[in-house]
N, C-alpha and C. Protein backbone atom coordinates (compact mmCIF):
# COMPACT_ATOMS: atom_id res chain seq x y z
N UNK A 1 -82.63 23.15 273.34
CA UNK A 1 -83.96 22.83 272.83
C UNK A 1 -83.99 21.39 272.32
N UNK A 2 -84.95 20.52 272.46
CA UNK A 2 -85.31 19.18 272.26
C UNK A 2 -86.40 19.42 271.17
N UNK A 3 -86.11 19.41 269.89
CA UNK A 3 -86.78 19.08 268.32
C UNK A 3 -87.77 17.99 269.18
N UNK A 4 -87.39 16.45 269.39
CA UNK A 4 -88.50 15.65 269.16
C UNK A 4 -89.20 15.41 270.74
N UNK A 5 -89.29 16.53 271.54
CA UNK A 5 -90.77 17.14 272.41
C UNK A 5 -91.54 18.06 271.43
N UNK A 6 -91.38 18.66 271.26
CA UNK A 6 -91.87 19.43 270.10
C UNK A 6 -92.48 18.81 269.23
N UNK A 7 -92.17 17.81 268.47
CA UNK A 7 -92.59 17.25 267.02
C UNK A 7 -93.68 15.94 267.89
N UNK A 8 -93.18 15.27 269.46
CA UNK A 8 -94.32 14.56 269.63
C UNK A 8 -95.46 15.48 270.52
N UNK A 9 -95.10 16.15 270.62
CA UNK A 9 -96.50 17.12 271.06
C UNK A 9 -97.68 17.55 269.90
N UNK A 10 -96.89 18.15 268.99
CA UNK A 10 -97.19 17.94 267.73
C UNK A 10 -98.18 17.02 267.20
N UNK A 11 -97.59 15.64 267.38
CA UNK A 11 -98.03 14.86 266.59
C UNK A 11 -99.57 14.21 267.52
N UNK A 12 -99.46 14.52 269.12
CA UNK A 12 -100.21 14.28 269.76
C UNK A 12 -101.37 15.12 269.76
N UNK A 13 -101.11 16.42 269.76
CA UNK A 13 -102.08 17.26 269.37
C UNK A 13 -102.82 17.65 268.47
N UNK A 14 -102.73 16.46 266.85
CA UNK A 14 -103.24 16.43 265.62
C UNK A 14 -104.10 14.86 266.59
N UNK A 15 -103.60 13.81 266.77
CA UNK A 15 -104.35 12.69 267.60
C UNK A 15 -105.61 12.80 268.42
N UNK A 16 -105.47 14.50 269.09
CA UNK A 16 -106.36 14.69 269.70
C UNK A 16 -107.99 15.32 269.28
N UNK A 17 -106.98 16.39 268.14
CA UNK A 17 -108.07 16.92 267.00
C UNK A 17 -108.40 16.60 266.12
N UNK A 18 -107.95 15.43 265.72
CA UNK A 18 -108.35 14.85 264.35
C UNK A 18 -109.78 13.94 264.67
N UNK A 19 -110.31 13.19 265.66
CA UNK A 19 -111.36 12.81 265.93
C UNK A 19 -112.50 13.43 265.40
N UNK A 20 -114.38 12.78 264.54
CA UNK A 20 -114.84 13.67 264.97
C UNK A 20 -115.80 13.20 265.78
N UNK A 21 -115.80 14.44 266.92
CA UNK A 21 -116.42 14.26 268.07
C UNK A 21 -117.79 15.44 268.03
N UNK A 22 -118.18 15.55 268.95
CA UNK A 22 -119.17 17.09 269.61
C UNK A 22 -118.57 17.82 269.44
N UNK A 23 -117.19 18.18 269.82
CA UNK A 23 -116.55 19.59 269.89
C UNK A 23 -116.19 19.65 268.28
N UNK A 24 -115.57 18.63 267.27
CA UNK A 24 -115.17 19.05 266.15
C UNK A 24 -116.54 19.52 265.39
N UNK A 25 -117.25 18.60 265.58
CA UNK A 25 -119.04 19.20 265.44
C UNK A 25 -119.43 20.78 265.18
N UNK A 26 -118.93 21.55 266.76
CA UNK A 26 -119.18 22.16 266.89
C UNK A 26 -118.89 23.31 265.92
N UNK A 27 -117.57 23.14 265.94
CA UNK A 27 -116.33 23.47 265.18
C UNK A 27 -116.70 24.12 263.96
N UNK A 28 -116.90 22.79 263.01
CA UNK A 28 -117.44 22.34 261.81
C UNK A 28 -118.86 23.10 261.77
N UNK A 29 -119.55 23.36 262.40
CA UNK A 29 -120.87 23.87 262.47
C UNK A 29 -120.75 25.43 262.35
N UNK A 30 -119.55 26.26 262.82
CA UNK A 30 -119.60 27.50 263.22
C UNK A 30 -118.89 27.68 261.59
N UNK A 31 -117.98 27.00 261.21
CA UNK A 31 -117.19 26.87 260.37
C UNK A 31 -118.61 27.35 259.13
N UNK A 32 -119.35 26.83 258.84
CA UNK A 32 -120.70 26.50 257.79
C UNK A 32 -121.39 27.61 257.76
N UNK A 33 -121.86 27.68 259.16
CA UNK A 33 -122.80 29.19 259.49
C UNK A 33 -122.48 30.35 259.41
N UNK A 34 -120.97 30.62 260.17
CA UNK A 34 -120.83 31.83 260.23
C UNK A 34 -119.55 32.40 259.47
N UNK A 35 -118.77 31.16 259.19
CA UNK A 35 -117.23 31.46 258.39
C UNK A 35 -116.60 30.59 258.72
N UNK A 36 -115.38 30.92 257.91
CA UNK A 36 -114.14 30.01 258.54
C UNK A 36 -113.17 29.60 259.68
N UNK A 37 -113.39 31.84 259.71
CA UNK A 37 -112.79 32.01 261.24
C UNK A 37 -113.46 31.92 262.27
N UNK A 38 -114.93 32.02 262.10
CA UNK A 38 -115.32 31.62 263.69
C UNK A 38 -115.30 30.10 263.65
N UNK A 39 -115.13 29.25 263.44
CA UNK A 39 -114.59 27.80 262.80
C UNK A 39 -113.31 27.44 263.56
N UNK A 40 -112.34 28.49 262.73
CA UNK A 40 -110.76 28.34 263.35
C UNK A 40 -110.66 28.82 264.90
N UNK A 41 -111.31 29.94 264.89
CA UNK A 41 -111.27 30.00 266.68
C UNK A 41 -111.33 29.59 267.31
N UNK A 42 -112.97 28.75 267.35
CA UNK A 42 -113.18 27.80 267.97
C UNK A 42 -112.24 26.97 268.16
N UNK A 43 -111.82 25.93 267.03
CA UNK A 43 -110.79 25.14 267.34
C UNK A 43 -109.46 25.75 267.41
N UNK A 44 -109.13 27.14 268.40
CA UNK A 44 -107.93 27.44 269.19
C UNK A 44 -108.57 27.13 270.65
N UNK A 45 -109.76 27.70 270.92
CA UNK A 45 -110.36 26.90 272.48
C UNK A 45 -109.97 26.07 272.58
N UNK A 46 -110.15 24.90 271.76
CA UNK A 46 -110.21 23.61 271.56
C UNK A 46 -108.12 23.49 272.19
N UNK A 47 -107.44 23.62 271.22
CA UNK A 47 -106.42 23.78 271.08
C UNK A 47 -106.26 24.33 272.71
N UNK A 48 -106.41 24.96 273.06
CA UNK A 48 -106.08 26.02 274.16
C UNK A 48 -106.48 25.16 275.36
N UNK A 49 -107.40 24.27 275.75
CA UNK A 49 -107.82 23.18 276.77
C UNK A 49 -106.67 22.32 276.57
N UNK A 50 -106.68 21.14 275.30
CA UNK A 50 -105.75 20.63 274.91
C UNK A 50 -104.74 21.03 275.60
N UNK A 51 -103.85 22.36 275.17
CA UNK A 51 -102.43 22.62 275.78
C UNK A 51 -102.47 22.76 277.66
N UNK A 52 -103.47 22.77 277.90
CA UNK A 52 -103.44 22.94 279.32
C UNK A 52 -103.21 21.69 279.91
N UNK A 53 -103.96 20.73 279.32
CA UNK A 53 -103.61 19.19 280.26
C UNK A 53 -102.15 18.76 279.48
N UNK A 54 -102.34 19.12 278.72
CA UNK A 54 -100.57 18.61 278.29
C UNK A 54 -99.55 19.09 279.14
N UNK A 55 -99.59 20.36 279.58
CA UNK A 55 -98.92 21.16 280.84
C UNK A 55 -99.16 19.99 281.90
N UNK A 56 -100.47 20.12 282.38
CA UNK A 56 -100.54 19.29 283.65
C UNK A 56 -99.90 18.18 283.25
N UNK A 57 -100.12 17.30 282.70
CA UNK A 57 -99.38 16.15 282.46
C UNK A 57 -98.18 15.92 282.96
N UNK A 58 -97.61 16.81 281.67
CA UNK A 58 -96.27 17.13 281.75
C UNK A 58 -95.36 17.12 282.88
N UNK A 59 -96.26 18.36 284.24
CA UNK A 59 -95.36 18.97 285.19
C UNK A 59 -95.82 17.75 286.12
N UNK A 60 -96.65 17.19 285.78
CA UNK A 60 -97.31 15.94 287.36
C UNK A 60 -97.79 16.36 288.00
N UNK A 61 -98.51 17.54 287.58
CA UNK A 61 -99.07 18.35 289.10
C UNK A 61 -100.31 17.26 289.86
N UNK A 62 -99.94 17.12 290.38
CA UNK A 62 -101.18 15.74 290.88
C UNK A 62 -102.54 16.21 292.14
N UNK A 63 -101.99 17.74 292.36
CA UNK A 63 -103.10 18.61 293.39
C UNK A 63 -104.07 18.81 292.20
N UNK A 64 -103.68 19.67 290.85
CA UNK A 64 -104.69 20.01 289.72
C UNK A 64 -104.77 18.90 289.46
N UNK A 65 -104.51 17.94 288.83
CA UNK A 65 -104.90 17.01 288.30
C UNK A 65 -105.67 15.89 289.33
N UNK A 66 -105.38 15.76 290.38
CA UNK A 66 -106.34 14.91 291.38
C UNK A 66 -107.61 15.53 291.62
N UNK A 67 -107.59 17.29 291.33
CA UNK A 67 -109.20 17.13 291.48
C UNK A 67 -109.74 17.37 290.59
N UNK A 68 -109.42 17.88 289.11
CA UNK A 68 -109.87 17.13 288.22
C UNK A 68 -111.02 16.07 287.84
N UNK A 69 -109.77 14.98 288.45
CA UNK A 69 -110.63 13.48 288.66
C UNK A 69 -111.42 13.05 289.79
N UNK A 70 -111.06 13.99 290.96
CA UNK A 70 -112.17 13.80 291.88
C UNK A 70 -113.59 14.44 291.34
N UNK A 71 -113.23 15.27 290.42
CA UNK A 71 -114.95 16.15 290.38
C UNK A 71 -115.02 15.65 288.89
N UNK A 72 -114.88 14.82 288.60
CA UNK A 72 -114.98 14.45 287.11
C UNK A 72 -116.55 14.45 286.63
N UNK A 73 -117.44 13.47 287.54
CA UNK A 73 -118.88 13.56 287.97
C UNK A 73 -119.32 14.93 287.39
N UNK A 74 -119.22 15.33 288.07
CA UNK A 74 -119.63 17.13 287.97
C UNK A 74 -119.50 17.73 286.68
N UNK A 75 -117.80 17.46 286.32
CA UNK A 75 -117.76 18.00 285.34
C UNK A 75 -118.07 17.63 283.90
N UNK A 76 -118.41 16.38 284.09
CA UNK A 76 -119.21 15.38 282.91
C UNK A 76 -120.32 15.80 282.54
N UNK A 77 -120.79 15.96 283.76
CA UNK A 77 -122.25 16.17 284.03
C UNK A 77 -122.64 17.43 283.15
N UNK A 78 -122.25 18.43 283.89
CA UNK A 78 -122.01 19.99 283.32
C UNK A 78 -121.82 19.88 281.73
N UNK A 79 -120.55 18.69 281.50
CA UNK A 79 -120.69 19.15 279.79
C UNK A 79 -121.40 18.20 279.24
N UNK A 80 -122.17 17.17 279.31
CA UNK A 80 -123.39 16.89 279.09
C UNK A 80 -124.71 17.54 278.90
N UNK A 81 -124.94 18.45 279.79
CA UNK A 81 -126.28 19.10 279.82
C UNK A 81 -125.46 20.34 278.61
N UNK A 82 -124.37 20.61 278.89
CA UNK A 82 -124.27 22.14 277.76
C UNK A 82 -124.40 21.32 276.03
N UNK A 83 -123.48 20.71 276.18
CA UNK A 83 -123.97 19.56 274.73
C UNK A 83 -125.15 19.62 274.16
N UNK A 84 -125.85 19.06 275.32
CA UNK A 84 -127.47 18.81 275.00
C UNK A 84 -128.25 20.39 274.34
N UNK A 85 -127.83 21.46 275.13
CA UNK A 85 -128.54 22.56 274.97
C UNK A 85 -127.96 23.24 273.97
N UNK A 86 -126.96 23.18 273.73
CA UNK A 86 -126.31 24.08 272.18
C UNK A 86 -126.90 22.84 271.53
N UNK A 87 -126.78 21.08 271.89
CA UNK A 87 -127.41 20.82 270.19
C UNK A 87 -128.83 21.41 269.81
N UNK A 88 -129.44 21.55 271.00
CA UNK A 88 -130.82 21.92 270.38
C UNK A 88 -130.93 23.23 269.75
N UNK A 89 -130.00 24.18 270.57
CA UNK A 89 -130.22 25.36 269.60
C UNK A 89 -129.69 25.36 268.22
N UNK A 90 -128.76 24.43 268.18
CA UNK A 90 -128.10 24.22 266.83
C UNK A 90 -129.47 23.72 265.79
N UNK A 91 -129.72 22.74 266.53
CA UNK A 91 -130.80 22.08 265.40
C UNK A 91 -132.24 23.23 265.04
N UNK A 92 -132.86 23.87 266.65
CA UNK A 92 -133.60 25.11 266.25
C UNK A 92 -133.08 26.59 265.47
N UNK A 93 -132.17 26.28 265.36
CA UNK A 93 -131.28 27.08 264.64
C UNK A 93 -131.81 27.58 263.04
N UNK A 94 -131.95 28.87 262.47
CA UNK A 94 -132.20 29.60 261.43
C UNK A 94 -130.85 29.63 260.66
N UNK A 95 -130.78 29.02 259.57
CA UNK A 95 -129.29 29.66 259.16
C UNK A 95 -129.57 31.22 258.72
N UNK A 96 -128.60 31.98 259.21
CA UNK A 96 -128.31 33.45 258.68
C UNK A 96 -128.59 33.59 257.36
N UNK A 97 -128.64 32.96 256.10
CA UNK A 97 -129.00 33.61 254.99
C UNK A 97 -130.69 33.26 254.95
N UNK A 98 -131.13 32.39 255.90
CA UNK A 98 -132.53 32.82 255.82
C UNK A 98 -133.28 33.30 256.97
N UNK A 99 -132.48 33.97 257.75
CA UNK A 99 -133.05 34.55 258.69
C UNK A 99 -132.94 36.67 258.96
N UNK A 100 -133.85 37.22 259.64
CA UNK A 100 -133.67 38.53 259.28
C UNK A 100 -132.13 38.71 260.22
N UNK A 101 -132.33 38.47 261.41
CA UNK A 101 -130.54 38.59 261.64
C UNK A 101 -129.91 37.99 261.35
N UNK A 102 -128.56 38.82 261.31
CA UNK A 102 -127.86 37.97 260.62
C UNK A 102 -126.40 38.34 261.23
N UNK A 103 -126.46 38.76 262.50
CA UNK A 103 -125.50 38.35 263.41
C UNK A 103 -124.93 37.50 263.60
N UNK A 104 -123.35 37.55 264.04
CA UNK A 104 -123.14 36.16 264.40
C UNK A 104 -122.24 36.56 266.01
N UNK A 105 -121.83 35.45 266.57
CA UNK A 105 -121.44 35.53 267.57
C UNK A 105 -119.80 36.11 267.62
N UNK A 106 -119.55 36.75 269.06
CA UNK A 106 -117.95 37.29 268.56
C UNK A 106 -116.96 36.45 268.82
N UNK A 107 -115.84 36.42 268.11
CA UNK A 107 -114.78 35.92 268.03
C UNK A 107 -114.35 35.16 269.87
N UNK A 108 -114.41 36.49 270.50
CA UNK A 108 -113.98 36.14 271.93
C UNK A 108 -115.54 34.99 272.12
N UNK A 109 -115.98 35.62 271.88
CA UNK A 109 -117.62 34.01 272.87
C UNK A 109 -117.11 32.71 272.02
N UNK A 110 -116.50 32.70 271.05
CA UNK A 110 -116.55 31.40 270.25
C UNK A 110 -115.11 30.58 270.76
N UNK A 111 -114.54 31.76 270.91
CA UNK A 111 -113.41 31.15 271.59
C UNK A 111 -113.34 30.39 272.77
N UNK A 112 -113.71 31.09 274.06
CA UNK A 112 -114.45 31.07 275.35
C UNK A 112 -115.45 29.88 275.80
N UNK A 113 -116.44 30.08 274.55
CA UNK A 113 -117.24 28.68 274.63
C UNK A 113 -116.49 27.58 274.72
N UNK A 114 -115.40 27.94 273.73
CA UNK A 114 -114.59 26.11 273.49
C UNK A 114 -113.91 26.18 274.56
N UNK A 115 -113.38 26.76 275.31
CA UNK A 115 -112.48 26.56 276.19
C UNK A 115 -113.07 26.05 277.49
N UNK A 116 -114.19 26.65 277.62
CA UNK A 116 -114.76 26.27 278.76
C UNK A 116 -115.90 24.46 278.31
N UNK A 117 -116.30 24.27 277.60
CA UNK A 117 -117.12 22.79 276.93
C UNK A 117 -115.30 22.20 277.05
N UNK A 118 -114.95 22.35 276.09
CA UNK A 118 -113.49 21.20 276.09
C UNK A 118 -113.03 20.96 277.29
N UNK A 119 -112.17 22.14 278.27
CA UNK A 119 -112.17 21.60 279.78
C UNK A 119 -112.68 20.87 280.64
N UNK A 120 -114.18 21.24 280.33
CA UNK A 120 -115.13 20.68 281.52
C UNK A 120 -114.91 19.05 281.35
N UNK A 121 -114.39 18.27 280.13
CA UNK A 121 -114.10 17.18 279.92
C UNK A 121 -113.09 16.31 280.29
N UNK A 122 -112.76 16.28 281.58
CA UNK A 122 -111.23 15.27 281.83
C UNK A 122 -110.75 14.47 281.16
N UNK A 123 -112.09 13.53 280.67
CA UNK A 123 -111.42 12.57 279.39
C UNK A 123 -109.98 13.09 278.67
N UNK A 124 -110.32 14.07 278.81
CA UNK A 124 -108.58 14.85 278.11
C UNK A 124 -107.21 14.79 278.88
N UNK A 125 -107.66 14.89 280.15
CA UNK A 125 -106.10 14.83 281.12
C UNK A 125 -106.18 13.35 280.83
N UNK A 126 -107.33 12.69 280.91
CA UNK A 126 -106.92 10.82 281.37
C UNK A 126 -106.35 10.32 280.11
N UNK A 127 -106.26 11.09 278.94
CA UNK A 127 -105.94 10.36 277.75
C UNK A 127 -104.41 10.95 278.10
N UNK A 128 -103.60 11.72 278.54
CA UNK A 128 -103.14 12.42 278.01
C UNK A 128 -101.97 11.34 279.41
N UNK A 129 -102.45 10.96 280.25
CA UNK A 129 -101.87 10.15 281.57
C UNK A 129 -101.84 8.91 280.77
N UNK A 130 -102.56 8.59 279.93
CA UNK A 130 -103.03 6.87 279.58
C UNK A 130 -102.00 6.80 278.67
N UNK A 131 -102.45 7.68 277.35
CA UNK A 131 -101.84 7.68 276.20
C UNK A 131 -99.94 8.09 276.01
N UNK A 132 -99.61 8.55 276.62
CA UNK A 132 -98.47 9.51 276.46
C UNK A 132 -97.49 8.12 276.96
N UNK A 133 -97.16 7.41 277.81
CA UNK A 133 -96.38 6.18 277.50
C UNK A 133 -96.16 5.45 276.50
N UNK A 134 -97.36 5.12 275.82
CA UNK A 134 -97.74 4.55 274.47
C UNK A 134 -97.00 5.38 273.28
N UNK A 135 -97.06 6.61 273.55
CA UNK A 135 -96.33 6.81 272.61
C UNK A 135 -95.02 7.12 272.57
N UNK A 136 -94.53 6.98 273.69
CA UNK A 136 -93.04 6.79 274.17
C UNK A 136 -92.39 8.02 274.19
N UNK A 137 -93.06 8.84 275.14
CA UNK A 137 -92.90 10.21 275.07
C UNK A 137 -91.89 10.44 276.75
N UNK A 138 -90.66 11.04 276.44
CA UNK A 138 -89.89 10.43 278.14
C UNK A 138 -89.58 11.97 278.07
N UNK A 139 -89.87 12.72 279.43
CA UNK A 139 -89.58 13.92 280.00
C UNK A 139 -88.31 13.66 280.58
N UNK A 140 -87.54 14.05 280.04
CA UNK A 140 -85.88 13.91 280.51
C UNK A 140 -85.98 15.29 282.10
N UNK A 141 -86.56 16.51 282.06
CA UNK A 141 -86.60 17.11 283.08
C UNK A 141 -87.94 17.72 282.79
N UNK A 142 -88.16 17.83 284.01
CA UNK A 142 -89.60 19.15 284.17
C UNK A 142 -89.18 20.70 284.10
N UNK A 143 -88.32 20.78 283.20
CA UNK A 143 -88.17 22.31 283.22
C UNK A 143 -89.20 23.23 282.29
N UNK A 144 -89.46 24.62 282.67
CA UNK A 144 -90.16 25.52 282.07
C UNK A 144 -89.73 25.15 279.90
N UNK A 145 -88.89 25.37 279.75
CA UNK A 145 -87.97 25.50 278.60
C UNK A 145 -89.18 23.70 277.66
N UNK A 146 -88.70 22.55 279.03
CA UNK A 146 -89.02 21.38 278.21
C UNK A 146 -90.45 21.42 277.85
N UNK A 147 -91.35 21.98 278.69
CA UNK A 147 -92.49 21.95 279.07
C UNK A 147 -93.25 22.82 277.90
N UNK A 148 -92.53 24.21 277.75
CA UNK A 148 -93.18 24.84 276.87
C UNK A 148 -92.73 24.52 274.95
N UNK A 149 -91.76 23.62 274.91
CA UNK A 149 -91.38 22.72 273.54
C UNK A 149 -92.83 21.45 273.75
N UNK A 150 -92.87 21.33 274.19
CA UNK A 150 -93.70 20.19 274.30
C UNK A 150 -95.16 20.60 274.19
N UNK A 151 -95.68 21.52 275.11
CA UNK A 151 -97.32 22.19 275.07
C UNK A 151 -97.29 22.89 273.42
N UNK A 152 -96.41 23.64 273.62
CA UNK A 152 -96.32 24.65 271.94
C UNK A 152 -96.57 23.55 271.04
N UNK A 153 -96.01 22.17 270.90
CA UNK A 153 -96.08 21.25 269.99
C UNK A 153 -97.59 20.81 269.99
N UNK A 154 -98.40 20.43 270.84
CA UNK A 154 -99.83 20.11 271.09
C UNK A 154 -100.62 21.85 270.64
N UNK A 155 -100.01 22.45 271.01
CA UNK A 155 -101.33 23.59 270.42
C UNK A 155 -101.16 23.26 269.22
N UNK A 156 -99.65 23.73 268.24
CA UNK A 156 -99.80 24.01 266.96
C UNK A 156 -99.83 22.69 266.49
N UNK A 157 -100.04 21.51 267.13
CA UNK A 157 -100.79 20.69 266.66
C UNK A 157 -102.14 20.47 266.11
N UNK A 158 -102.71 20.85 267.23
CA UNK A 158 -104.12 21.01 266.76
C UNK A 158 -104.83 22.08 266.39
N UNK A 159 -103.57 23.14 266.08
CA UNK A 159 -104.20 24.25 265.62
C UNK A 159 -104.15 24.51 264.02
N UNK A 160 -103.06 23.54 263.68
CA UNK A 160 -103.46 22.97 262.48
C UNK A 160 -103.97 22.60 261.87
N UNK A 161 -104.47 21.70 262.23
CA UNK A 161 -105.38 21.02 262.10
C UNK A 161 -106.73 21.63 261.71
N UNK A 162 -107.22 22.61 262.80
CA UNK A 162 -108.08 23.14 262.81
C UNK A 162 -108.48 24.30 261.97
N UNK A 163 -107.09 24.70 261.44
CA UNK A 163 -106.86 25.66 260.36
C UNK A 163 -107.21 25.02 258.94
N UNK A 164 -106.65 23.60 259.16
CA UNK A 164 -107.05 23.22 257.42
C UNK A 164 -108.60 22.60 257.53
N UNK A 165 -108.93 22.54 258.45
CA UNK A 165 -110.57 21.70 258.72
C UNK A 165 -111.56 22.79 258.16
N UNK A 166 -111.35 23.87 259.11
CA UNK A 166 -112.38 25.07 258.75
C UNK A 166 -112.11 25.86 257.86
N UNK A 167 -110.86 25.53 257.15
CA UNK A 167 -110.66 26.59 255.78
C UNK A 167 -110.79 26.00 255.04
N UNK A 168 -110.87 24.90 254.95
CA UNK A 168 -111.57 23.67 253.81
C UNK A 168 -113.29 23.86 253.37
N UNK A 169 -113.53 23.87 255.02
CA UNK A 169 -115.11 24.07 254.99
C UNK A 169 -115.72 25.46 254.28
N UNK A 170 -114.97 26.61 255.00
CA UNK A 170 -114.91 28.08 254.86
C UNK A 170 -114.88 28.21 253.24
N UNK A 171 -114.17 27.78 252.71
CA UNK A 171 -113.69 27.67 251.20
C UNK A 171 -115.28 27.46 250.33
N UNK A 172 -115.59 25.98 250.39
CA UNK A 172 -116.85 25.67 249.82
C UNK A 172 -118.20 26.37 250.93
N UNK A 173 -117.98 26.86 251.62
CA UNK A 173 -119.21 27.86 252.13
C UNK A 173 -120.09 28.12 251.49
N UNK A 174 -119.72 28.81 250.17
CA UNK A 174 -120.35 29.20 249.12
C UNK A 174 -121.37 28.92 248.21
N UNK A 175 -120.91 27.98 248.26
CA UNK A 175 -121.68 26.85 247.41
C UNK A 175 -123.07 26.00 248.24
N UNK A 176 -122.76 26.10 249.41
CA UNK A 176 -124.06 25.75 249.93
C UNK A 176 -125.01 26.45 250.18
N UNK A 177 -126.01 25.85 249.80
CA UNK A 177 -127.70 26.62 249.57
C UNK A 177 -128.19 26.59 251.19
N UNK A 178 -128.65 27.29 251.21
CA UNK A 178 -129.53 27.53 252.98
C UNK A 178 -130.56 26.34 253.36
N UNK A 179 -131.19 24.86 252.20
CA UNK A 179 -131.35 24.28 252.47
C UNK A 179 -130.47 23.02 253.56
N UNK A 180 -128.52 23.85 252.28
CA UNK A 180 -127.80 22.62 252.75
C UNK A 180 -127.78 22.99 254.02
N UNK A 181 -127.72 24.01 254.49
CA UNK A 181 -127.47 24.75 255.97
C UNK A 181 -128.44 23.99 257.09
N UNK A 182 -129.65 24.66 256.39
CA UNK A 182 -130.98 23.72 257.73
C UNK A 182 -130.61 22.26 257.69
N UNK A 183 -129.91 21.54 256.64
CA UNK A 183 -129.87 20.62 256.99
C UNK A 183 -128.98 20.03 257.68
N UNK A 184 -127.85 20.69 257.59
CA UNK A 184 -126.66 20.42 258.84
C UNK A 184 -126.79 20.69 259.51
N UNK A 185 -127.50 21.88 260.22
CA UNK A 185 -128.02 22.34 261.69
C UNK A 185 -129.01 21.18 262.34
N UNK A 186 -129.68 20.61 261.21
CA UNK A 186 -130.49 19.98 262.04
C UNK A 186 -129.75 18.51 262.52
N UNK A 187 -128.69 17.91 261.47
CA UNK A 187 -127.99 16.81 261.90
C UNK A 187 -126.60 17.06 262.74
N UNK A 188 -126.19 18.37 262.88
CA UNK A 188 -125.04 18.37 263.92
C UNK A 188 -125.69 18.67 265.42
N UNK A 189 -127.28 19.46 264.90
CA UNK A 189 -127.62 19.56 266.32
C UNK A 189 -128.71 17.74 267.02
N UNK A 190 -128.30 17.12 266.17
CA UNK A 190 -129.06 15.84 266.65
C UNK A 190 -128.00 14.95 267.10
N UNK A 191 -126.97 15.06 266.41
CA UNK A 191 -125.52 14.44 266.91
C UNK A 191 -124.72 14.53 268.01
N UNK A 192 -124.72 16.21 267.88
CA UNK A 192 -124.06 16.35 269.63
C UNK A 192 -125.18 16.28 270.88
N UNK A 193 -126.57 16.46 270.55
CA UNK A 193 -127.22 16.02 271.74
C UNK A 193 -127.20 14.67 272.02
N UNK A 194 -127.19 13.31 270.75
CA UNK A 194 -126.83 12.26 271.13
C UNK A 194 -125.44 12.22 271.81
N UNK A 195 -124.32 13.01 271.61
CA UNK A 195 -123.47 12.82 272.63
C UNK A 195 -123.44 13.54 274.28
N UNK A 196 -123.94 14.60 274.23
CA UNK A 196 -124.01 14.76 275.37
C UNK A 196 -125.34 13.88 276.03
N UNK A 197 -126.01 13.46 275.39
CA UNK A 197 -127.13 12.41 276.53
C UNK A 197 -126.12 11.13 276.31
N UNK A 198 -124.97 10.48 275.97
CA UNK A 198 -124.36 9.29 275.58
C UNK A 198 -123.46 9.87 277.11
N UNK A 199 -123.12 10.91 277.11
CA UNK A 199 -121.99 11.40 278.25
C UNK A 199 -122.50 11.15 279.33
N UNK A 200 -124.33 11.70 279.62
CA UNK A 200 -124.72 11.47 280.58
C UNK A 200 -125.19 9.99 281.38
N UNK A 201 -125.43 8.89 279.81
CA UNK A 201 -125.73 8.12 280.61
C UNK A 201 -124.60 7.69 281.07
N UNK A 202 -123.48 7.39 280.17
CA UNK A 202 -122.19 6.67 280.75
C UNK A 202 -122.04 7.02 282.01
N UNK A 203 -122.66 8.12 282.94
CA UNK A 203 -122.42 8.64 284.37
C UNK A 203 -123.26 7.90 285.08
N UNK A 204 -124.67 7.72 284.68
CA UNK A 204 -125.81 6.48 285.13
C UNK A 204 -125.55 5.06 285.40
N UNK A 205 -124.40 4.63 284.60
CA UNK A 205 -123.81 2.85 284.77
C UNK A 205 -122.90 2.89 285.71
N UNK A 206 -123.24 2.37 286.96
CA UNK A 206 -121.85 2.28 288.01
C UNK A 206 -120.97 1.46 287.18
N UNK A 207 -119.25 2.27 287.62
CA UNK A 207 -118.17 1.67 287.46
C UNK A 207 -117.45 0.67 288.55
């Protein structure tokens, strides 16, 4: 076993989740509304995309990973328009203590959602091709053994992460009034639609 694949997977997979982006947004949003744990779940999706391009990376698979980047278009595209449409429901959004339901979504959809929005994003394999020299990360072999020290290090990287983010949030839950609520619904759902229309135009400017 190789300690420092492990500890830079690790450390790469806090790099990746520590940003905040749309998806930590999202995160952070479920975290407010509905708890901590649909919060933390989410960011295991999150986590769970993450460990997949770290795999690809890793092994060089260059068939998955070349089309990937051949359909990148597509898949930009795709998580652009979903962006756009959860922000709006976010922002049309009732928080549960002032609304008559008071459902929330299940564990598996919150999970699921993230996995499938985070994927659809290559930006993640290309950081992960770009970045990973930079940090002087050297695959001595492609074996199963190295591969899974290394991915394990990027999940419970960012699954950390994601554990102290939304149990931070989860914690003071309480304390916020259903005004504070409408009012984060209405600015996380204005934020990530500015990013998914920011995703889409960046697809509009030839490269």
């Amino acid at each position: 076993m190789d300690p420092s694949l492990f500890i830079q997977g690790m450390i790469i997979g806090l790099t990746l989740a520590v940003p905040v982006g749309p998806i930590a947004l999202l995160c952070i949003q479920r975290a407010v509304t509905d708890g901590r744990l649909h919060g933390i779940v989410s960011g295991l999706g999150v986590a769970t995309s993450d460990s997949f391009y770290a795999a690809v990376t890793f092994f060089g698979l260059t068939v998955i990973s070349g089309l990937i980047i051949a359909h990148q278009f597509s898949l930009r595209l795709a998580a652009g328009v979903v962006l756009i449409l959860v922000g709006i429901r976010i922002f049309l959004s009732i928080p549960a203590t002032m609304s008559v339901k008071t459902e929330h979504e299940t564990y598996l959809k919150d999970y699921l959602s993230m996995v499938a929005i985070t994927i659809a994003n290559p930006l993640t394999l290309i950081f992960f091709v770009a970045i990973l020299p930079g940090f002087g990360v050297v695959f001595y072999e492609n074996s199963v053994l190295s591969a899974s020290e290394f991915v394990g290090g990027v999940f419970l990287g960012s699954t950390l992460w994601w554990i102290i983010l939304c149990g931070l949030i989860g914690s003071v839950r309480s304390l916020i009034s259903p005004d504070h609520l409408r009012l984060i619904n209405r600015m996380s759902g204005v934020m990530i639609i500015c990013f998914g229309a920011g995703l889409l135009l960046l697809l509009a400017i030839p490269t």
